[in-house]
N, C-alpha and C. Protein backbone atom coordinates (compact mmCIF):
# COMPACT_ATOMS: atom_id res chain seq x y z
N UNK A 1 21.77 51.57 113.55
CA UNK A 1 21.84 50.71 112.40
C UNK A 1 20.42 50.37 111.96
N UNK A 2 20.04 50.66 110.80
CA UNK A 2 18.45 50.62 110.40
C UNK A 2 18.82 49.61 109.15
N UNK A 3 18.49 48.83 108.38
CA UNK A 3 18.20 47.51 107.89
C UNK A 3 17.20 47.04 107.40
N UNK A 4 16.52 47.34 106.38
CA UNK A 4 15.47 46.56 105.73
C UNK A 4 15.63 45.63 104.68
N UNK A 5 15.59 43.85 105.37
CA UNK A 5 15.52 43.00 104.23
C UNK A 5 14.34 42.77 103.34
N UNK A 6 14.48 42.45 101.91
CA UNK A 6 13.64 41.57 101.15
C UNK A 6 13.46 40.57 100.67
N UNK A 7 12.29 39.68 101.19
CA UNK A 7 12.56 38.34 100.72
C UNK A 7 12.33 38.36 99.63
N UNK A 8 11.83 39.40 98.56
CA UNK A 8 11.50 39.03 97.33
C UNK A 8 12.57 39.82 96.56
N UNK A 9 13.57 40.29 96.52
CA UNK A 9 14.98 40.69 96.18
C UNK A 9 15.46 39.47 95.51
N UNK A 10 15.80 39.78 94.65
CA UNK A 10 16.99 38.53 93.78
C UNK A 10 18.15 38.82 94.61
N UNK A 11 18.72 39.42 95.48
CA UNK A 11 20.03 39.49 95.97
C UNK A 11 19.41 38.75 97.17
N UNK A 12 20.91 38.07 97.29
CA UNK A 12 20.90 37.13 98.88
C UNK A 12 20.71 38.17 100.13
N UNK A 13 19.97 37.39 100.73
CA UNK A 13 20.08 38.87 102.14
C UNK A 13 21.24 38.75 102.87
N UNK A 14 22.51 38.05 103.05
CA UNK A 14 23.71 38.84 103.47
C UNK A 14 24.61 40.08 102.86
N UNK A 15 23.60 39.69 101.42
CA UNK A 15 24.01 40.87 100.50
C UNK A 15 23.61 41.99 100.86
N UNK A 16 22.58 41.93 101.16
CA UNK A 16 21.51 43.18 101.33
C UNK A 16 22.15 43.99 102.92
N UNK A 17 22.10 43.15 103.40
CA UNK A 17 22.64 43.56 104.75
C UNK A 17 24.12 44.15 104.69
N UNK A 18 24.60 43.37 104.37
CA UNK A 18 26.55 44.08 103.85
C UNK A 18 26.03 45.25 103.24
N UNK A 19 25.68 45.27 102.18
CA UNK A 19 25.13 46.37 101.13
C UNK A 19 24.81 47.62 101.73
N UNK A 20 23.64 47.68 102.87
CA UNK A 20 22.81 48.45 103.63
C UNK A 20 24.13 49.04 104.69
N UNK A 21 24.42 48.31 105.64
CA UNK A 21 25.64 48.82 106.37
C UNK A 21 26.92 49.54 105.78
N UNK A 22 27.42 49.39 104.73
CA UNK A 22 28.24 49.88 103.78
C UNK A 22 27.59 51.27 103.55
N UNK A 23 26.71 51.04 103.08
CA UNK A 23 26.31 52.32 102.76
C UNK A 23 25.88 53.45 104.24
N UNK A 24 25.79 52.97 104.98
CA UNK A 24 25.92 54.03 106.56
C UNK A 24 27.24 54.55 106.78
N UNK A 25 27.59 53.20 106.44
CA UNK A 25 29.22 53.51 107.19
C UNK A 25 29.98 54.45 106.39
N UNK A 26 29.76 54.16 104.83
CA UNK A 26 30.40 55.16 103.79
C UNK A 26 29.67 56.83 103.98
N UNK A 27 28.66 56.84 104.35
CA UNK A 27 27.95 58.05 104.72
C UNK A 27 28.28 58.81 105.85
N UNK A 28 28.72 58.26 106.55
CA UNK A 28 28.92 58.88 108.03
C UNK A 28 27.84 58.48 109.00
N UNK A 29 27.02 57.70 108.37
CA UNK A 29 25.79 57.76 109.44
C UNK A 29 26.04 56.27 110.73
N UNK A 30 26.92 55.60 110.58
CA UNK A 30 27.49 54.69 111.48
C UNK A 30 29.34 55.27 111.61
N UNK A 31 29.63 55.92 112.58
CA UNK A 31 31.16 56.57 112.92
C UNK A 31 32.04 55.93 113.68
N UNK A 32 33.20 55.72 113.22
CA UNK A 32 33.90 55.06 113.76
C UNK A 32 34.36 54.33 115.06
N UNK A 33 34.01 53.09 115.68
CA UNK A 33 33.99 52.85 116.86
C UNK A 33 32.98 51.96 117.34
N UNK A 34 31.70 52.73 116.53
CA UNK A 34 30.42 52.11 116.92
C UNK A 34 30.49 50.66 117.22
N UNK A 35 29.82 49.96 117.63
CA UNK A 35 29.93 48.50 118.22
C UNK A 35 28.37 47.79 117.22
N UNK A 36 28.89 46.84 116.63
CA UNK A 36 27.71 46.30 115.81
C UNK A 36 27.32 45.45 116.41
N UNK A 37 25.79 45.17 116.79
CA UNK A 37 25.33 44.43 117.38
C UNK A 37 25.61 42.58 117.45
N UNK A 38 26.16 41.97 118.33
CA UNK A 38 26.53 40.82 118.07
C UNK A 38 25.56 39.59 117.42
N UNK A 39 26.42 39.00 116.71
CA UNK A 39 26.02 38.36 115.46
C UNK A 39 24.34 37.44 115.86
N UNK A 40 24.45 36.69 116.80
CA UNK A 40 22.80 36.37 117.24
C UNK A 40 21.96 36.86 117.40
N UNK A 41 22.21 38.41 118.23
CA UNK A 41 21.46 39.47 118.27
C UNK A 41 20.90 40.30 117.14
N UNK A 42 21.84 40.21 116.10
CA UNK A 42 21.04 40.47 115.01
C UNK A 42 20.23 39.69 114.41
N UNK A 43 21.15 38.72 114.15
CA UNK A 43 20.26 37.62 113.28
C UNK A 43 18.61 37.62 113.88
N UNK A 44 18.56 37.74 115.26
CA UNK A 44 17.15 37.50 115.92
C UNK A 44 16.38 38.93 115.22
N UNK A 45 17.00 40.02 115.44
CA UNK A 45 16.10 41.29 115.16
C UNK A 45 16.19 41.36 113.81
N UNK A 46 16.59 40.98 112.82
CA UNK A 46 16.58 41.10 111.28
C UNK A 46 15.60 39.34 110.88
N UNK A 47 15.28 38.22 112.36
CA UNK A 47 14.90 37.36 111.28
C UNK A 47 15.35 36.60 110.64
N UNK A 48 16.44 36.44 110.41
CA UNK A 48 17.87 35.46 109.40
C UNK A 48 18.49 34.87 110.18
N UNK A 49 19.02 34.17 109.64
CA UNK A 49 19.73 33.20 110.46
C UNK A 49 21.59 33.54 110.94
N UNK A 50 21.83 33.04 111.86
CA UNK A 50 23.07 33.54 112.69
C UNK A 50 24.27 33.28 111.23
N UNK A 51 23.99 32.36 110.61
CA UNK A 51 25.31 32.04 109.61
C UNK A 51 24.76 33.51 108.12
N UNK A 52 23.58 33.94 108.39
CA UNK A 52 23.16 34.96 106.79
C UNK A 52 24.28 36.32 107.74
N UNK A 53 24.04 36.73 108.87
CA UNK A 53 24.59 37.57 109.88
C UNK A 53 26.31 37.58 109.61
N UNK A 54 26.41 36.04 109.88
CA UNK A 54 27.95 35.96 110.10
C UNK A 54 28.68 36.44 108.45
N UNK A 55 28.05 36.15 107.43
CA UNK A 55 28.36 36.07 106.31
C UNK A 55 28.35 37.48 105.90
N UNK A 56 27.55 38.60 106.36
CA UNK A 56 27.51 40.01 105.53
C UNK A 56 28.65 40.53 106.47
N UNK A 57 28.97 40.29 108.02
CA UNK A 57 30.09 40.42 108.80
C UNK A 57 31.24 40.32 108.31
N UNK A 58 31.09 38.92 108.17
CA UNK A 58 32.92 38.97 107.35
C UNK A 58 33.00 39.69 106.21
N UNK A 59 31.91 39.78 104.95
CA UNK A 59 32.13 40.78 103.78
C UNK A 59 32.63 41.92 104.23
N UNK A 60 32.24 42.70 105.43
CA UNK A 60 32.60 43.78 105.94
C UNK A 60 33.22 43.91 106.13
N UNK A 61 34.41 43.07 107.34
CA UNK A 61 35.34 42.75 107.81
C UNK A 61 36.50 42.90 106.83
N UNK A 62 36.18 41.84 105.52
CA UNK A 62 37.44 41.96 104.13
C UNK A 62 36.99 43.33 103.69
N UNK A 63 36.33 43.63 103.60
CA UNK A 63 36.07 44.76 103.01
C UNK A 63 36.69 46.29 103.91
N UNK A 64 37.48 46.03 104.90
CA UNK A 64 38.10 46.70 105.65
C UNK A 64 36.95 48.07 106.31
N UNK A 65 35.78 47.57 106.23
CA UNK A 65 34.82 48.57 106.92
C UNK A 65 34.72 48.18 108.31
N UNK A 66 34.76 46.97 109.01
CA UNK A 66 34.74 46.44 110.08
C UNK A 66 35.88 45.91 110.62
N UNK A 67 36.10 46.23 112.47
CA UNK A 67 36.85 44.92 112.40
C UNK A 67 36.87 44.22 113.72
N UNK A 68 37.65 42.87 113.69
CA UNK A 68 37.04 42.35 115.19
C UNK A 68 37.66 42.12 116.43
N UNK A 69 36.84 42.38 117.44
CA UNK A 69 37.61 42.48 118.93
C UNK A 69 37.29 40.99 119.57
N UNK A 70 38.45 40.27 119.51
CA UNK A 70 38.12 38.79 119.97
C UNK A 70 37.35 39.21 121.70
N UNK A 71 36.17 38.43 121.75
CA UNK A 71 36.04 38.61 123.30
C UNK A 71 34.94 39.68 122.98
N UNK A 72 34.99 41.01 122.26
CA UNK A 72 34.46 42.20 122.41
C UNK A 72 33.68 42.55 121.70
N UNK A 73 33.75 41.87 120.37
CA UNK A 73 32.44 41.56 119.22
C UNK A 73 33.37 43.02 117.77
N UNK A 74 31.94 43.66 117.38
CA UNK A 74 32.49 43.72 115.71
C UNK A 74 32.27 45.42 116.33
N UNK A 75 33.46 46.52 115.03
CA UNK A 75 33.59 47.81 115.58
C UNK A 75 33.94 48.19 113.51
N UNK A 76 33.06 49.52 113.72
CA UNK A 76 33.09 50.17 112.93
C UNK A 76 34.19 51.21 112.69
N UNK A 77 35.15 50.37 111.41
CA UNK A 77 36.76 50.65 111.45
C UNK A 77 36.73 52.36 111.33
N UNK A 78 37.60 52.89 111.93
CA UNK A 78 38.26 54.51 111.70
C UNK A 78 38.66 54.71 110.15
N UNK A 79 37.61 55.52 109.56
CA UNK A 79 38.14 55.90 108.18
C UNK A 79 38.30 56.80 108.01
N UNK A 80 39.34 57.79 107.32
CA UNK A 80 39.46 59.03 107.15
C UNK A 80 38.09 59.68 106.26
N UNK A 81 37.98 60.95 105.77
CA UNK A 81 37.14 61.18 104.89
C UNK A 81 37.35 60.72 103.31
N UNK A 82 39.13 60.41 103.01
CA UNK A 82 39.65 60.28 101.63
C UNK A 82 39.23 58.72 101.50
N UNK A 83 39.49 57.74 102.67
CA UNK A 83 39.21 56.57 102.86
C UNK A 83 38.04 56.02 101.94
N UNK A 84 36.70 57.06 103.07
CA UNK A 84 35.51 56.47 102.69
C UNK A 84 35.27 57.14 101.34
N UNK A 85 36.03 57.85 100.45
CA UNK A 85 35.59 57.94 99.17
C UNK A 85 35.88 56.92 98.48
N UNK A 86 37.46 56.62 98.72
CA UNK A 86 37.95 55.72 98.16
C UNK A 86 37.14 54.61 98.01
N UNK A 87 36.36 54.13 99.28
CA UNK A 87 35.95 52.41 99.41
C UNK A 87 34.62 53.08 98.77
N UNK A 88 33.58 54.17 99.05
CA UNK A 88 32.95 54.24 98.22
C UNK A 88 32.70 54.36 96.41
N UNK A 89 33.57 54.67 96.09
CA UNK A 89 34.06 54.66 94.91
C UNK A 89 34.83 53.29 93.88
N UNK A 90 35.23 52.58 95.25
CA UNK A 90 35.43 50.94 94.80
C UNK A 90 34.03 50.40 94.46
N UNK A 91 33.11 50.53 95.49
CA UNK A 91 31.89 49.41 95.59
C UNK A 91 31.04 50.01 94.29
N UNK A 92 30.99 51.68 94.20
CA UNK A 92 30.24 51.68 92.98
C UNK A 92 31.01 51.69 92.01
N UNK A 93 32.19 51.34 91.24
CA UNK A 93 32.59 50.45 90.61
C UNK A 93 32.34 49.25 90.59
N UNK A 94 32.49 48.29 91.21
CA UNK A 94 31.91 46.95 90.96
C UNK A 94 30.93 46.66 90.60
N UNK A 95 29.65 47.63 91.13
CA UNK A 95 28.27 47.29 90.88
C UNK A 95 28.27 47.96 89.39
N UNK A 96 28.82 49.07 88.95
CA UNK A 96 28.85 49.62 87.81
C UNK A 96 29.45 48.31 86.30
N UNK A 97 30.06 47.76 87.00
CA UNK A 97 30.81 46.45 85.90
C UNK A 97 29.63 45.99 85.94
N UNK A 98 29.01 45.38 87.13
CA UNK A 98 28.13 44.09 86.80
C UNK A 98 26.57 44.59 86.02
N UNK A 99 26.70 45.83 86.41
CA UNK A 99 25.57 46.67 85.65
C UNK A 99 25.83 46.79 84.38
N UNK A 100 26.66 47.06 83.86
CA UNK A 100 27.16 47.29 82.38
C UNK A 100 27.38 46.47 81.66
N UNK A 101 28.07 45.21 82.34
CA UNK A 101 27.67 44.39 81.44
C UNK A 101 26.24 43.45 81.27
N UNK A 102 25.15 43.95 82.27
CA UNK A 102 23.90 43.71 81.79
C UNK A 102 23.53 44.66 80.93
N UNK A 103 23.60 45.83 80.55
CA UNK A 103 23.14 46.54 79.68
C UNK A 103 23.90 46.16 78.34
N UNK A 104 24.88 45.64 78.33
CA UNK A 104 25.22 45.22 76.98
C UNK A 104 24.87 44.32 76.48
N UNK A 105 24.33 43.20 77.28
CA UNK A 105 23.51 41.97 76.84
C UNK A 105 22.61 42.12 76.20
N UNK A 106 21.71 43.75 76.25
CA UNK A 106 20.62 43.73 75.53
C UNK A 106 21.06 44.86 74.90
N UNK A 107 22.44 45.20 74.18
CA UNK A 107 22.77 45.33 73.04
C UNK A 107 22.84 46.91 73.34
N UNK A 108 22.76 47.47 74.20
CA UNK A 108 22.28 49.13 74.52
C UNK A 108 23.61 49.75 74.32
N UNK A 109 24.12 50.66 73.60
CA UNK A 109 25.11 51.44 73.79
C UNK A 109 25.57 52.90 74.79
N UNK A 110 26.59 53.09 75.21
CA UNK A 110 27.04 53.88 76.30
C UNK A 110 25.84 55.42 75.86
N UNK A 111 25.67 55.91 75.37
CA UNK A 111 24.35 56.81 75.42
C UNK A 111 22.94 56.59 75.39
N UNK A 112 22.74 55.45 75.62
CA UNK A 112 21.47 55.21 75.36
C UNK A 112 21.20 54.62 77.19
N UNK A 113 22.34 53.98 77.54
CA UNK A 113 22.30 53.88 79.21
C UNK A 113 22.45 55.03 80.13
N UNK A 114 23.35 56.43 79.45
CA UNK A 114 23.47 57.40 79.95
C UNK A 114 21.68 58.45 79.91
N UNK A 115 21.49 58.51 78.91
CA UNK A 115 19.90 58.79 78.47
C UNK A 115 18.89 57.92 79.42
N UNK A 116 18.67 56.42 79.67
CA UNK A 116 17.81 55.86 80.53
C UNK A 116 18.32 56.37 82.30
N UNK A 117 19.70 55.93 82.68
CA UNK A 117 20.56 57.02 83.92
C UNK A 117 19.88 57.89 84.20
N UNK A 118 19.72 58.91 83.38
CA UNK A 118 19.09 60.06 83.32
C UNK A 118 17.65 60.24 83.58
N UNK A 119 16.88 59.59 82.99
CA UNK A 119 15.55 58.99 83.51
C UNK A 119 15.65 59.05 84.52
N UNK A 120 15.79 58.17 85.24
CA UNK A 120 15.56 57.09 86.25
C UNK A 120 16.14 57.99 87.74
N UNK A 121 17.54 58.58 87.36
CA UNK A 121 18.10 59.61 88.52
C UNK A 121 17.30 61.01 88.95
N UNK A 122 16.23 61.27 87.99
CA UNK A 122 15.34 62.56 87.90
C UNK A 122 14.43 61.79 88.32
C-alpha cells in the first residue's frame, strides 16, 4: 500500500487516502484478502490522525472495496474482474459530475472540455 498525502490539496486527506487505495484496489495492485494495516498503525505512518484513517476506512468499507473482521482488522474485499470495472466506472462517474459541472460554471461547452481533455491526457 503506497500513499502520498498533500497538505496543500483542496481535498480532505481521508479523501486522498480513500481515493489512493481505491485506485490500487480497482487496479489489481492491492488483491483480494490483503490485510490493511490497522487503523493507528497507519494513521502513525501516513502522519494523520487515527479518526482522518478511520474515516477513508469506512468510505471503503460502504464503498464495498473493504471489509471488516471484528477482532482481525480491515481485508481487501474479493472482486471479480466485471466487479472492479463496475466500481471503477461508478467512481469515475461521480468525479466526472462534479467535474462537469465545474466546467459549466465557466460557461465551456461539451467540445471545448473534450478539446482541453485532450490537451491535458497527451
Amino acid at each position: 500500500m503506497n500513499i502520498a498525502i498533500s497538505n496543500t490539496s483542496e481535498k480532505p486527506i481521508y479523501q486522498q487516502i480513500f481515493e489512493q487505495i481505491s485506485a490500487q484496489i480497482l487496479k489489481g495492485e492491492l488483491e483480494g484478502g490483503y490485510s490493511l494495516p490497522p487503523i493507528r498503525q497507519a494513521a502513525v505512518e501516513l502522519q494523520v490522525s487515527v479518526i482522518t484513517v478511520k474515516k477513508a476506512w469506512e468510505e471503503l468499507e460502504r464503498s464495498g472495496l473493504i471489509y471488516t473482521v471484528t477482532g482481525k482488522g480491515c481485508f481487501i474485499a474479493e472482486l471479480s474482474p466485471e466487479d472492479k470495472i463496475q466500481k471503477r466506472n461508478e467512481t469515475i462517474l461521480k468525479q466526472m459530475e462534479i467535474d462537469t459541472a465545474y466546467y459549466r460554471s465557466f460557461g465551456l461547452t461539451l467540445d471545448e472540455v473534450i478539446e482541453l481533455l485532450k490537451d491535458v491526457y497527451e
